[in-house]
C-alpha atoms as a PDB file:
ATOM      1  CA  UNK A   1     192.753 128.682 143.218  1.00  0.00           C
ATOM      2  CA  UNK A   2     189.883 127.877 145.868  1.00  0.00           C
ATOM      3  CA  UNK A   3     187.174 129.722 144.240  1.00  0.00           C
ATOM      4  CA  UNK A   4     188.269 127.617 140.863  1.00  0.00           C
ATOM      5  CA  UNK A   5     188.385 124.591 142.835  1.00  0.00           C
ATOM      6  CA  UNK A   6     184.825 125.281 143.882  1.00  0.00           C
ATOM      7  CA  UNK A   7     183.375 126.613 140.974  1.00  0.00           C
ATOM      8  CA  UNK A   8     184.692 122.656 139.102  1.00  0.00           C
ATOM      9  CA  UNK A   9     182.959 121.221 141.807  1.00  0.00           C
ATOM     10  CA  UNK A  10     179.733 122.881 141.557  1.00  0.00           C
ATOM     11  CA  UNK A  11     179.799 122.055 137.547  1.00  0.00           C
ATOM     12  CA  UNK A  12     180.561 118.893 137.889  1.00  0.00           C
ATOM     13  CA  UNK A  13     177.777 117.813 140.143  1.00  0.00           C
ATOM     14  CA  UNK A  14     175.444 119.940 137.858  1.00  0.00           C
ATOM     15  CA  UNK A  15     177.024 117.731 135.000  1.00  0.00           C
ATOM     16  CA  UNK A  16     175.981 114.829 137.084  1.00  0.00           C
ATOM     17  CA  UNK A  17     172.838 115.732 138.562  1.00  0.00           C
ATOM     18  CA  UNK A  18     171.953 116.791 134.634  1.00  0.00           C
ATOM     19  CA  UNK A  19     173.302 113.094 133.520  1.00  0.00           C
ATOM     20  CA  UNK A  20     171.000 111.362 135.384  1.00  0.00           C
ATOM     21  CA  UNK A  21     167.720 113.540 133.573  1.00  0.00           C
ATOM     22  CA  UNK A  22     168.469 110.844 130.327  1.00  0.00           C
ATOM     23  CA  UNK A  23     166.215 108.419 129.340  1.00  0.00           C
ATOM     24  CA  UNK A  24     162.624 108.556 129.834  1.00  0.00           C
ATOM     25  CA  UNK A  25     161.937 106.634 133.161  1.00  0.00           C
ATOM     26  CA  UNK A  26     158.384 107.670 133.751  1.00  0.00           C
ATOM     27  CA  UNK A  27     157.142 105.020 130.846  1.00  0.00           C
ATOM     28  CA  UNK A  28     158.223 102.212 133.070  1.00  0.00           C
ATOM     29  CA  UNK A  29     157.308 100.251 136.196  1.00  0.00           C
ATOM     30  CA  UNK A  30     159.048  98.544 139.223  1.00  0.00           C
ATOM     31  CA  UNK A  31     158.623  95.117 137.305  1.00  0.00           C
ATOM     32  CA  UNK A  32     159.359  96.355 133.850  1.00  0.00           C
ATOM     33  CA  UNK A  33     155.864  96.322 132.698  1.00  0.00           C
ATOM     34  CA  UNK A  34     153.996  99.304 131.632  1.00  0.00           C
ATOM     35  CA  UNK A  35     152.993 101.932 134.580  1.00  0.00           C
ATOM     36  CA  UNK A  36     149.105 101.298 133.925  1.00  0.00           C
ATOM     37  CA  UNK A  37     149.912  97.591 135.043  1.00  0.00           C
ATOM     38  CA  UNK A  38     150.418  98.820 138.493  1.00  0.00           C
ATOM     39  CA  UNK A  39     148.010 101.302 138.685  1.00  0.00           C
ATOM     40  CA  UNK A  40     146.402 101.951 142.056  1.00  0.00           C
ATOM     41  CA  UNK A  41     143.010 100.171 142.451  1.00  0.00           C
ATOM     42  CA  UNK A  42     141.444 101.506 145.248  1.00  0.00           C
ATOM     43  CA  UNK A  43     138.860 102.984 143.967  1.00  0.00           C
ATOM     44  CA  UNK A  44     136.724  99.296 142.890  1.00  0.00           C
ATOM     45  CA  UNK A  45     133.407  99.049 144.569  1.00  0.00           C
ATOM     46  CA  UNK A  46     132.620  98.048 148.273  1.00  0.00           C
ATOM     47  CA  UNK A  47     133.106  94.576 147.490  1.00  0.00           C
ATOM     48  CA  UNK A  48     136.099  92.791 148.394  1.00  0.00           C
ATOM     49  CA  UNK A  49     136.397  90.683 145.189  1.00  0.00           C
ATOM     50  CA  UNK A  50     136.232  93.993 142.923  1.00  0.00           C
ATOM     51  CA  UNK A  51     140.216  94.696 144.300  1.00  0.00           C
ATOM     52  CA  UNK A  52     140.670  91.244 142.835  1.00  0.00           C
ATOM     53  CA  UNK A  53     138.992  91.395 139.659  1.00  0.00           C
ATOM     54  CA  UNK A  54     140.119  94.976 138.975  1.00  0.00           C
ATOM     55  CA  UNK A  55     144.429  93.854 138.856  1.00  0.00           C
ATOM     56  CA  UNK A  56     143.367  90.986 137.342  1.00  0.00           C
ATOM     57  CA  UNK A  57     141.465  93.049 134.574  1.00  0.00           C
ATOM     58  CA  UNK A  58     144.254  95.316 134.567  1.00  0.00           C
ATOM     59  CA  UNK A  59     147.075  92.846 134.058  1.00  0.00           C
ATOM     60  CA  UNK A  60     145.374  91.037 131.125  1.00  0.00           C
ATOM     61  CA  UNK A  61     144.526  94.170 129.418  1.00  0.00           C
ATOM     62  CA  UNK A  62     147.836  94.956 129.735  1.00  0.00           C
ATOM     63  CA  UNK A  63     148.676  91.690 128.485  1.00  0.00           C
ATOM     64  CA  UNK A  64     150.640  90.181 131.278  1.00  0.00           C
ATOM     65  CA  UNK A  65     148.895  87.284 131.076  1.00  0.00           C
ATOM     66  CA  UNK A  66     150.437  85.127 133.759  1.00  0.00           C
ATOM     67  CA  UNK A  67     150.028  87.840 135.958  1.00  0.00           C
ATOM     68  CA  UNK A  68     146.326  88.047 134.965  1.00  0.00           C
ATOM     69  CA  UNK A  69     145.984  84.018 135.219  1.00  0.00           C
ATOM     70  CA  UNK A  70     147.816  83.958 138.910  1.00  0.00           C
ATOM     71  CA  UNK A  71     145.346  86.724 140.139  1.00  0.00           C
ATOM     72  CA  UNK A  72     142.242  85.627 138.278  1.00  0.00           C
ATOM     73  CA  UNK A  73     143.156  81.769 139.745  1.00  0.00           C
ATOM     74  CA  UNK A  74     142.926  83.502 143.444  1.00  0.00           C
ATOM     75  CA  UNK A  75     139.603  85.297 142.588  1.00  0.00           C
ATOM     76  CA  UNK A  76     138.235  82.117 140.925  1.00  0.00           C
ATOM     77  CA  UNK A  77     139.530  80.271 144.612  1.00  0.00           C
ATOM     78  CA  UNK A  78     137.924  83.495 147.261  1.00  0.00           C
ATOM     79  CA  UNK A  79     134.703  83.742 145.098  1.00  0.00           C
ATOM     80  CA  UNK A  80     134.010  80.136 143.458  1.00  0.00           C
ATOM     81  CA  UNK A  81     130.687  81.431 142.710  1.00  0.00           C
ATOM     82  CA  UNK A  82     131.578  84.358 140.905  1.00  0.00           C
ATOM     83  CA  UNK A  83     131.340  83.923 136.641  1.00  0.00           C
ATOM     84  CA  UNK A  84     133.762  86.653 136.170  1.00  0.00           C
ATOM     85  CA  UNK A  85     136.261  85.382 138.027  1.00  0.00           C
ATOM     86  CA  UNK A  86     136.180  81.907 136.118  1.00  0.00           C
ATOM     87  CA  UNK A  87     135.803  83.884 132.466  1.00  0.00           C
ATOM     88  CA  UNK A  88     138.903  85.609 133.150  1.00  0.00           C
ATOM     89  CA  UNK A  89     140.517  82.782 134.595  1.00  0.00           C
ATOM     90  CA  UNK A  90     140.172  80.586 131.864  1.00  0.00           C
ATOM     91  CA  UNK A  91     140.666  83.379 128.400  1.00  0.00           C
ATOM     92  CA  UNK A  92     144.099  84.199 130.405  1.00  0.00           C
ATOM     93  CA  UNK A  93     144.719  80.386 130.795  1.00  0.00           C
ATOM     94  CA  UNK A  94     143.965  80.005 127.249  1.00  0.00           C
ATOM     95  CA  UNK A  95     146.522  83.051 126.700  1.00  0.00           C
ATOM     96  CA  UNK A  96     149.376  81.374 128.461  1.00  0.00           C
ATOM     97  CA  UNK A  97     148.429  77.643 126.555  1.00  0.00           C
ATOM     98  CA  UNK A  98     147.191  76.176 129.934  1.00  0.00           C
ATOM     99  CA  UNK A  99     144.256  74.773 128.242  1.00  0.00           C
ATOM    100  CA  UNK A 100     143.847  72.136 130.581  1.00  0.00           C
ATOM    101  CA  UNK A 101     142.791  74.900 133.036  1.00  0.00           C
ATOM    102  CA  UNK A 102     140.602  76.361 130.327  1.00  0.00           C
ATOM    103  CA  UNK A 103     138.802  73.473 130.303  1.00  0.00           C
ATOM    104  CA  UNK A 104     138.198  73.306 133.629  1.00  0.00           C
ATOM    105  CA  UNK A 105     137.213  77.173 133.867  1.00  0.00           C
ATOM    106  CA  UNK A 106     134.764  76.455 131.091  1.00  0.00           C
ATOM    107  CA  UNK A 107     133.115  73.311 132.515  1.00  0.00           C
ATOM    108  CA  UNK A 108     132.458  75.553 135.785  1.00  0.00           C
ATOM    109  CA  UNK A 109     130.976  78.283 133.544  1.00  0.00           C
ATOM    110  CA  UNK A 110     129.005  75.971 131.303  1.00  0.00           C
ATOM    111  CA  UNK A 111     126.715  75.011 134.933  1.00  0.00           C
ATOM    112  CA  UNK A 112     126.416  79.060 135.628  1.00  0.00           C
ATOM    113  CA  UNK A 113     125.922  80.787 132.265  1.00  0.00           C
ATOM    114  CA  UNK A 114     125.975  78.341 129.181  1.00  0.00           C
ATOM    115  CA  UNK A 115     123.461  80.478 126.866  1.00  0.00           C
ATOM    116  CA  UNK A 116     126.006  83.944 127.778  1.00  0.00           C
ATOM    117  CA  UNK A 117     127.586  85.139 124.507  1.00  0.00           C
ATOM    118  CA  UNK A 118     130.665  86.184 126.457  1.00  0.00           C
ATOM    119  CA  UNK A 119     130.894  82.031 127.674  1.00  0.00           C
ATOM    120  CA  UNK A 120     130.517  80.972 124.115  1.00  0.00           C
ATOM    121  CA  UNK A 121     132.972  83.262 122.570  1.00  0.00           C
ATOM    122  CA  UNK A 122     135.741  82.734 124.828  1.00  0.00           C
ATOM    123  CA  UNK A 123     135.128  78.739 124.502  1.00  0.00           C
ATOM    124  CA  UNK A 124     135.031  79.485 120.379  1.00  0.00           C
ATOM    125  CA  UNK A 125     138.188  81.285 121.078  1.00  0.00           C
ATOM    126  CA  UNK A 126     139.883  79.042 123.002  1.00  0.00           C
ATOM    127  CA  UNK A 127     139.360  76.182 120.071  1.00  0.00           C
ATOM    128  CA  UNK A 128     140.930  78.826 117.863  1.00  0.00           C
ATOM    129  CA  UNK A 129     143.880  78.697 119.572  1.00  0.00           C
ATOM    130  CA  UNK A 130     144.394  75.072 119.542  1.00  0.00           C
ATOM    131  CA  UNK A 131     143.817  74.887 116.087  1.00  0.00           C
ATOM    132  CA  UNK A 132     139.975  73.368 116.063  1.00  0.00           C
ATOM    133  CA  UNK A 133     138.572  75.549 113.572  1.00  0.00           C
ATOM    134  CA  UNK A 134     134.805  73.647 113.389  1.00  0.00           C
ATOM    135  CA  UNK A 135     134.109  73.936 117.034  1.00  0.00           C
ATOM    136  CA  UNK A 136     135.453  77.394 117.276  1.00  0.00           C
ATOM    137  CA  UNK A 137     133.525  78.423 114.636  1.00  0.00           C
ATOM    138  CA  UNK A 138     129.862  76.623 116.162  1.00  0.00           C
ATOM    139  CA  UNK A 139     130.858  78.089 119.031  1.00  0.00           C
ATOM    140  CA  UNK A 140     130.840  81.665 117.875  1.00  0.00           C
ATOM    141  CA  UNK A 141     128.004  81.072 115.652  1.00  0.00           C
ATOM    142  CA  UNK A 142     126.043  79.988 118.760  1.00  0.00           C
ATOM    143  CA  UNK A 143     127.590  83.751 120.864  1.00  0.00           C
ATOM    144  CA  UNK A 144     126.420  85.736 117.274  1.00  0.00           C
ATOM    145  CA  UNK A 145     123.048  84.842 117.706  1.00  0.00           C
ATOM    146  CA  UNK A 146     122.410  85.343 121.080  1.00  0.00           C
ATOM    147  CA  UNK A 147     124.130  88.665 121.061  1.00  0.00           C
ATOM    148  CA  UNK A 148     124.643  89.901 116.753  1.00  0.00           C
ATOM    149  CA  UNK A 149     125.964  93.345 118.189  1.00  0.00           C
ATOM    150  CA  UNK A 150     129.100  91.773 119.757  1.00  0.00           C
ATOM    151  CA  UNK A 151     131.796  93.479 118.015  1.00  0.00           C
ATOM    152  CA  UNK A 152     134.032  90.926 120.051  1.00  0.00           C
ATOM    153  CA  UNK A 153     132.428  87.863 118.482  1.00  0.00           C
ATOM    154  CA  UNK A 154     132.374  89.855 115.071  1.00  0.00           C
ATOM    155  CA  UNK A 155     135.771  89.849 115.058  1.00  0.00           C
ATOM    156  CA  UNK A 156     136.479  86.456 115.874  1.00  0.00           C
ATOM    157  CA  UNK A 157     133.877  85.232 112.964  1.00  0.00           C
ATOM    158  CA  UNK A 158     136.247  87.240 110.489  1.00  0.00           C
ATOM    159  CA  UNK A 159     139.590  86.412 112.562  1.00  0.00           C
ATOM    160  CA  UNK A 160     138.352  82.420 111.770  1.00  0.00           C
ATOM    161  CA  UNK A 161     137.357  83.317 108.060  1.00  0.00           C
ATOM    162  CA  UNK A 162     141.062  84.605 107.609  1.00  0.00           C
ATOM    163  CA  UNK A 163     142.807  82.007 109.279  1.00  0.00           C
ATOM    164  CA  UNK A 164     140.976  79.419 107.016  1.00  0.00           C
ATOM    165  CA  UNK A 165     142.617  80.659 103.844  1.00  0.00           C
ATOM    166  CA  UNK A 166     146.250  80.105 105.087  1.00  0.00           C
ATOM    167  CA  UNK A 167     148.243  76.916 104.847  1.00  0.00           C
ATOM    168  CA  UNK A 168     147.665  74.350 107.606  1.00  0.00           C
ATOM    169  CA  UNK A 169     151.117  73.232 109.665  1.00  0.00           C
ATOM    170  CA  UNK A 170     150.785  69.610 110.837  1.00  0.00           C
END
């Protein structure tokens, strides 16, 4: 009776111990975002900023733009000077509909690289998503010829010729 009493217990914690083996855990995070969103950093550059840039990177490739915006809004803050830190702040602002903070983004960009194809694309973007098809299309126009090999711009010149055949909502 005590070596079947034993034997029970030692299946049933295998039964439990096996239990806990379902589901596929590894394909999330601590914050329910994918794992690459919390990816480990350290290895950016020697420049503090580069820790900054790099989650905020991460977080809007991953598309967690809020994340992205909070993180590229404290890079934008630490390095005012810093263009990348104001692109990305104001594309993820776009992203989340703040475009009252894209604006502002862009009007600090437009005094440190206006003549940047990146600049104009994301501002042609931008108008995109609020629905001003004219200026986002001069706008891309004007990032195409500074820079025809952009695939991103490309893509937003044929993204604008699509979205001009569907109905308009008012």
């Amino acid at each position: 009776m005590w070596l079947v009493r034993k034997i029970s217990v030692f299946t049933i914690a295998l039964l439990i111990l096996a239990g806990c083996q379902s589901g596929n855990i590894a394909n999330l995070s601590t914050f329910g975002d994918s794992p690459e969103s919390v990816d480990d950093v350290s290895d950016v550059a020697f420049y503090k900023d580069d820790e900054l840039l790099a989650r905020a990177k991460l977080q809007f490739q991953e598309k967690n733009f809020g994340k992205a915006y909070a993180i590229y809004k404290r890079a934008a803050e630490v390095f005012p000077k810093d263009p990348v830190a104001w692109l990305g702040y104001s594309a993820s602002a776009d992203m989340i509909g703040r475009f009252d903070n894209a604006d502002r983004g862009y009007s600090v960009l437009a005094k440190m690289i206006p003549n940047r194809a990146e600049y104009l694309n994301n501002v042609g973007y931008s108008y995109l998503l609020r629905g001003n098809l004219v200026t986002a299309r001069r706008y891309f126009l004007k990032a195409y010829d500074i820079d025809p090999a952009n695939v991103t711009t490309a893509n937003n010149l044929e993204l604008l010729r699509n979205s001009v055949s569907f109905a308009k909502r008012g």
